[in-house]
Protein backbone atom coordinates (compact mmCIF):
# COMPACT_ATOMS: atom_id res chain seq x y z
CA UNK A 1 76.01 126.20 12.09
CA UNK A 2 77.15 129.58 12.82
CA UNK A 3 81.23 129.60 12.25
CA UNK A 4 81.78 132.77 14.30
CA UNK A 5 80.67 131.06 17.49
CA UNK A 6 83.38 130.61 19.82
CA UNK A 7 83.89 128.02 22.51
CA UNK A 8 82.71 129.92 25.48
CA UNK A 9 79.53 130.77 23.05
CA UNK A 10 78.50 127.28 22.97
CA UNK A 11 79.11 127.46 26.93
CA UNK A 12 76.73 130.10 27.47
CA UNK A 13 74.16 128.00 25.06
CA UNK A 14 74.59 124.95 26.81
CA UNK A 15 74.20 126.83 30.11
CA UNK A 16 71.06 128.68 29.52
CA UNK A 17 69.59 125.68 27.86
CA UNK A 18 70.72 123.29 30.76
CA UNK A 19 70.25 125.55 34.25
CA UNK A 20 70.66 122.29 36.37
CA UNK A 21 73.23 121.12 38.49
CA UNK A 22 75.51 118.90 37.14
CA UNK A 23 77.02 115.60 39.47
CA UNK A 24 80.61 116.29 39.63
CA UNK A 25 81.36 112.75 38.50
CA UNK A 26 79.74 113.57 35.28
CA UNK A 27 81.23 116.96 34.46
CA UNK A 28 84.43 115.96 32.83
CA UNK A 29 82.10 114.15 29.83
CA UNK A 30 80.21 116.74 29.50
CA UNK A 31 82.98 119.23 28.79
CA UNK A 32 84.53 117.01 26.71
CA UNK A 33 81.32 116.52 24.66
CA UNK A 34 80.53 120.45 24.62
CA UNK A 35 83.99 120.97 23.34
CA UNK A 36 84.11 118.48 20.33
CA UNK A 37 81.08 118.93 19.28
CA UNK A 38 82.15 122.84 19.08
CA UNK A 39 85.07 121.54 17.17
CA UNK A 40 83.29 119.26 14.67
CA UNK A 41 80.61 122.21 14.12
CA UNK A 42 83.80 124.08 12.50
CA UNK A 43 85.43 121.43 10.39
CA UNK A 44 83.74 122.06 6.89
CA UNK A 45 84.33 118.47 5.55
CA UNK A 46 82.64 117.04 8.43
CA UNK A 47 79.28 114.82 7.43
CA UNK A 48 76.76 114.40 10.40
CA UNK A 49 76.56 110.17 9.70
CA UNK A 50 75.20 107.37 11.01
CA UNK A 51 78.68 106.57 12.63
CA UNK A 52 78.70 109.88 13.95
CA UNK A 53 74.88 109.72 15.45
CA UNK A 54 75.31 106.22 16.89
CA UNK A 55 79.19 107.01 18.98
CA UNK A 56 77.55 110.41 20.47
CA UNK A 57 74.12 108.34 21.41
CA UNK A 58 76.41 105.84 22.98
CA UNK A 59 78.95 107.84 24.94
CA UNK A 60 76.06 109.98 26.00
CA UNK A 61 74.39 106.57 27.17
CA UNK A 62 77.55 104.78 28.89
CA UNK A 63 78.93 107.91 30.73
CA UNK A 64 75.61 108.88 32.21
CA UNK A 65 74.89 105.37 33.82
CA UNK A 66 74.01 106.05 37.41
CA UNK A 67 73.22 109.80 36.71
CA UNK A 68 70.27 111.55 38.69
CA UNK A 69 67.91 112.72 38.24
CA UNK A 70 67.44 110.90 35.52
CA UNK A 71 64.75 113.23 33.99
CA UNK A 72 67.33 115.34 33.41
CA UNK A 73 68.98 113.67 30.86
CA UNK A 74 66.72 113.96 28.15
CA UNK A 75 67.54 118.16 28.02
CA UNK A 76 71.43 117.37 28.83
CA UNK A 77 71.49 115.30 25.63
CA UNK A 78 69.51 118.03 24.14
CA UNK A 79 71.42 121.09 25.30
CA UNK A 80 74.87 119.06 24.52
CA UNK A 81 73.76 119.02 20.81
CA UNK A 82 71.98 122.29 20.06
CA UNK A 83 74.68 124.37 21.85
CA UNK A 84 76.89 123.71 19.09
CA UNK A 85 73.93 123.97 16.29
CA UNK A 86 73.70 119.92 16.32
CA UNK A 87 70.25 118.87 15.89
CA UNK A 88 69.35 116.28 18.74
CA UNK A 89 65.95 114.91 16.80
CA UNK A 90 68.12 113.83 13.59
CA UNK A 91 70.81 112.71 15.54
CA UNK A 92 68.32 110.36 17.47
CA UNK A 93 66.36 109.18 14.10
CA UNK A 94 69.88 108.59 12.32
CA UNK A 95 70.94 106.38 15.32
CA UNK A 96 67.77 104.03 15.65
CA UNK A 97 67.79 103.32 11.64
CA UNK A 98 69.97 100.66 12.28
CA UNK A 99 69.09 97.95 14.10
CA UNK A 100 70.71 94.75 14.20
CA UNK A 101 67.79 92.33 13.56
CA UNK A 102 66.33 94.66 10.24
CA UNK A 103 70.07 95.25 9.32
CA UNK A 104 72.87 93.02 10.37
CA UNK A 105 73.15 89.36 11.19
CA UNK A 106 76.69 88.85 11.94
CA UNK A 107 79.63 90.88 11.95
CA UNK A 108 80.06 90.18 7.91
CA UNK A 109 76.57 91.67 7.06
CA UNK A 110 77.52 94.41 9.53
CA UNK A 111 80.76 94.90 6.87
CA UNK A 112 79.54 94.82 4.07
CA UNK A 113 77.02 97.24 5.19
CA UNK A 114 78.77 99.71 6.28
CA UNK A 115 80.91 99.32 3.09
CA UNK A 116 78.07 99.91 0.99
CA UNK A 117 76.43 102.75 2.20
CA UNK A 118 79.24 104.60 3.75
CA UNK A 119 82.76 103.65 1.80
CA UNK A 120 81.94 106.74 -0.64
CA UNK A 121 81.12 109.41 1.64
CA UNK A 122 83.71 108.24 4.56
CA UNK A 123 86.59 108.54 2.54
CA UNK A 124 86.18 112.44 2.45
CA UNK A 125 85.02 112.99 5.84
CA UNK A 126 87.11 114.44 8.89
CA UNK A 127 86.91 112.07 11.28
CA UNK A 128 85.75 112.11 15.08
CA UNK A 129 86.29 109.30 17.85
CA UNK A 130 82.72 109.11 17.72
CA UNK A 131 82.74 107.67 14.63
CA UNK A 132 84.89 105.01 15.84
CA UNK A 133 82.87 104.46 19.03
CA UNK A 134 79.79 103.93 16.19
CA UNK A 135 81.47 101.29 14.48
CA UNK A 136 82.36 99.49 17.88
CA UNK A 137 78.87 99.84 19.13
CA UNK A 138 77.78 98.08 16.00
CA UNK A 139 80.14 94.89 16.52
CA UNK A 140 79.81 94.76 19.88
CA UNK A 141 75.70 94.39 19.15
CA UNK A 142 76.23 92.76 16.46
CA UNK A 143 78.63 89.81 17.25
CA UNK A 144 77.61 86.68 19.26
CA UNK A 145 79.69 87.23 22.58
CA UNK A 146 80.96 90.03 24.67
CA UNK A 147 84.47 89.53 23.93
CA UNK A 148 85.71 93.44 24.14
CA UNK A 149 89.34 92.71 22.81
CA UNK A 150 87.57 90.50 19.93
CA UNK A 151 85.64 93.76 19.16
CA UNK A 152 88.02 95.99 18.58
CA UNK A 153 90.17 93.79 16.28
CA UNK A 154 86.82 93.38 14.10
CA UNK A 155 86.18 97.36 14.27
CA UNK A 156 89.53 98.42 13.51
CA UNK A 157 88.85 95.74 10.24
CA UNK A 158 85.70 97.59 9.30
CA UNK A 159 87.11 100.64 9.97
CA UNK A 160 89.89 100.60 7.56
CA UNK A 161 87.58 99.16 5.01
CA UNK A 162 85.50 102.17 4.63
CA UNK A 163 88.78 104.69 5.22
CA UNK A 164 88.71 105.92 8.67
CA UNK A 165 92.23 106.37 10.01
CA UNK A 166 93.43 102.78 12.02
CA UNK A 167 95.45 104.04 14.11
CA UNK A 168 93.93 106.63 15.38
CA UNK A 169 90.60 104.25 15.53
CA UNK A 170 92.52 101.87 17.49
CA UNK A 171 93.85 104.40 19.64
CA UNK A 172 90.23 106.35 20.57
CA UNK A 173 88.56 102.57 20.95
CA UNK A 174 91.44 101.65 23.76
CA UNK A 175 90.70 105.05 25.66
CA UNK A 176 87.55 104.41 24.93
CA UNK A 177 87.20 101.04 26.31
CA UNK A 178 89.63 102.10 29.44
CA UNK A 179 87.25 104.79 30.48
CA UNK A 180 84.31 102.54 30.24
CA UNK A 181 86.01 100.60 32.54
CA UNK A 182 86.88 103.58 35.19
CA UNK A 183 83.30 105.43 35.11
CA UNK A 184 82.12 101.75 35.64
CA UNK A 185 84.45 101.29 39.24
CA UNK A 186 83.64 105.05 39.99
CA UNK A 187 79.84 104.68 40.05
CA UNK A 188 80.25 101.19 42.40
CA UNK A 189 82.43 103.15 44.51
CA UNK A 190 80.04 105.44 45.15
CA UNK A 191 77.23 102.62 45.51
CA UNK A 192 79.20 101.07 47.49
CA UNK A 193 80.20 104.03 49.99
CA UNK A 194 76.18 105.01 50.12
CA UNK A 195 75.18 101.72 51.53
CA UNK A 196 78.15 101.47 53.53
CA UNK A 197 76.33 105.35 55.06
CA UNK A 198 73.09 104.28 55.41
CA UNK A 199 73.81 101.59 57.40
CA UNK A 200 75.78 103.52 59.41
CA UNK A 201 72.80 106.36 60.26
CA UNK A 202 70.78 103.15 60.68
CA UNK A 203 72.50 101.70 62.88
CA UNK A 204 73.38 105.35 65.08
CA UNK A 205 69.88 105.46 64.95
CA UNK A 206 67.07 103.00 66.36
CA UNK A 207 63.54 103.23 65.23
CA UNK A 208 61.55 105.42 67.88
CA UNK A 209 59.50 102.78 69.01
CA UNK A 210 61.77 100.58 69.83
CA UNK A 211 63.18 103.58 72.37
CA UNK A 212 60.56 104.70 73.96
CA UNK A 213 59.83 104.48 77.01
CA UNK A 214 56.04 104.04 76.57
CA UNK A 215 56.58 100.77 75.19
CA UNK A 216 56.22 97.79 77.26
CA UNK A 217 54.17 94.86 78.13
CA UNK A 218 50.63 95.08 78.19
């Protein structure tokens, strides 16, 4: 990663890389993502880890719900990473090594797993919300319900188990969860308000046959 690139550097990367149109419902994530992942690409004790590769996979995936055209996404995800020298292809291979059903049973195999293979390298590694999102991703796949607020208690658990901060884990996993929740209402909305359009230019305007005045009994 090049340490001399600046902010608006990355901008110009992700730019020429990406020359799409972005909907404005999904700029604010993007930014956000451009901008730490400039930040991270500076911080010399930061460790590209599974954690790490999972949280940006899955904020990617939740905040782009709804998004089109969806062919697009592919080179946003793409642009996102190499714009601030991230490599999207190991970032994608980290990710899908885990998998619940080779890896983790329960949320105690899910522990101890992380325990093992991270605990070491953790410890001395600047920590990133994604990182926490990782860890919730995990329990939230890995436990047998849905039960968000059940989640979090067991990730902020795990978490301090293999040294990431708890408090600041707690606090990224409630904003987390909260904006979940608000992109979720924000892409109905819209749903909701495009139906409500279409029935109004179907209903302002009657199929042709129906109007015209060649039609009529035979």
């Amino acid at each position: 990663m090049n340490e001399r690139q600046t902010i608006e550097d990355s901008k110009r990367a992700f730019l020429k890389s990406f020359p799409h149109v972005i909907p404005p419902l999904y700029r604010r994530m993007v930014d956000e993502l451009l901008v730490e992942l400039h930040l991270l690409s500076h911080q010399k004790k930061f460790q590209q880890n599974l954690l790490f590769s999972i949280g940006i996979k899955e904020v990617f995936s939740r905040f782009t719900i709804g998004y089109k055209p969806t062919e697009h996404l592919p080179l946003l995800f793409d642009s996102l990473c190499k714009s601030s020298g991230f490599e999207p292809s190991k970032i994608k291979v980290q990710a899908s090594k885990h998998t619940t059903h080779e890896s983790a049973k329960n949320i105690d195999d899910l522990k101890i797993l992380l325990v093992d293979s991270n605990n070491h390298s953790q410890a001395n590694t600047y920590y990133c919300r994604l990182m926490a999102v990782g860890v919730y991703e995990l329990v939230m796949k890995t436990q047998t319900t849905e039960n968000k607020d059940e989640a979090l208690k067991e990730s902020i658990v795990i978490s301090k188990s293999i040294g990431l901060p708890v408090e600041r884990v707690e606090k990224d996993l409630k904003v987390y969860s909260s904006n979940i929740e608000r992109i979720s209402q924000a892409i109905e909305l819209i749903r909701e308000t495009s139906l409500t359009e279409k029935k109004k230019k179907e209903g302002s305007n009657p199929k042709k046959e129906e109007d015209s005045p060649l039609k009529g009994d035979k």
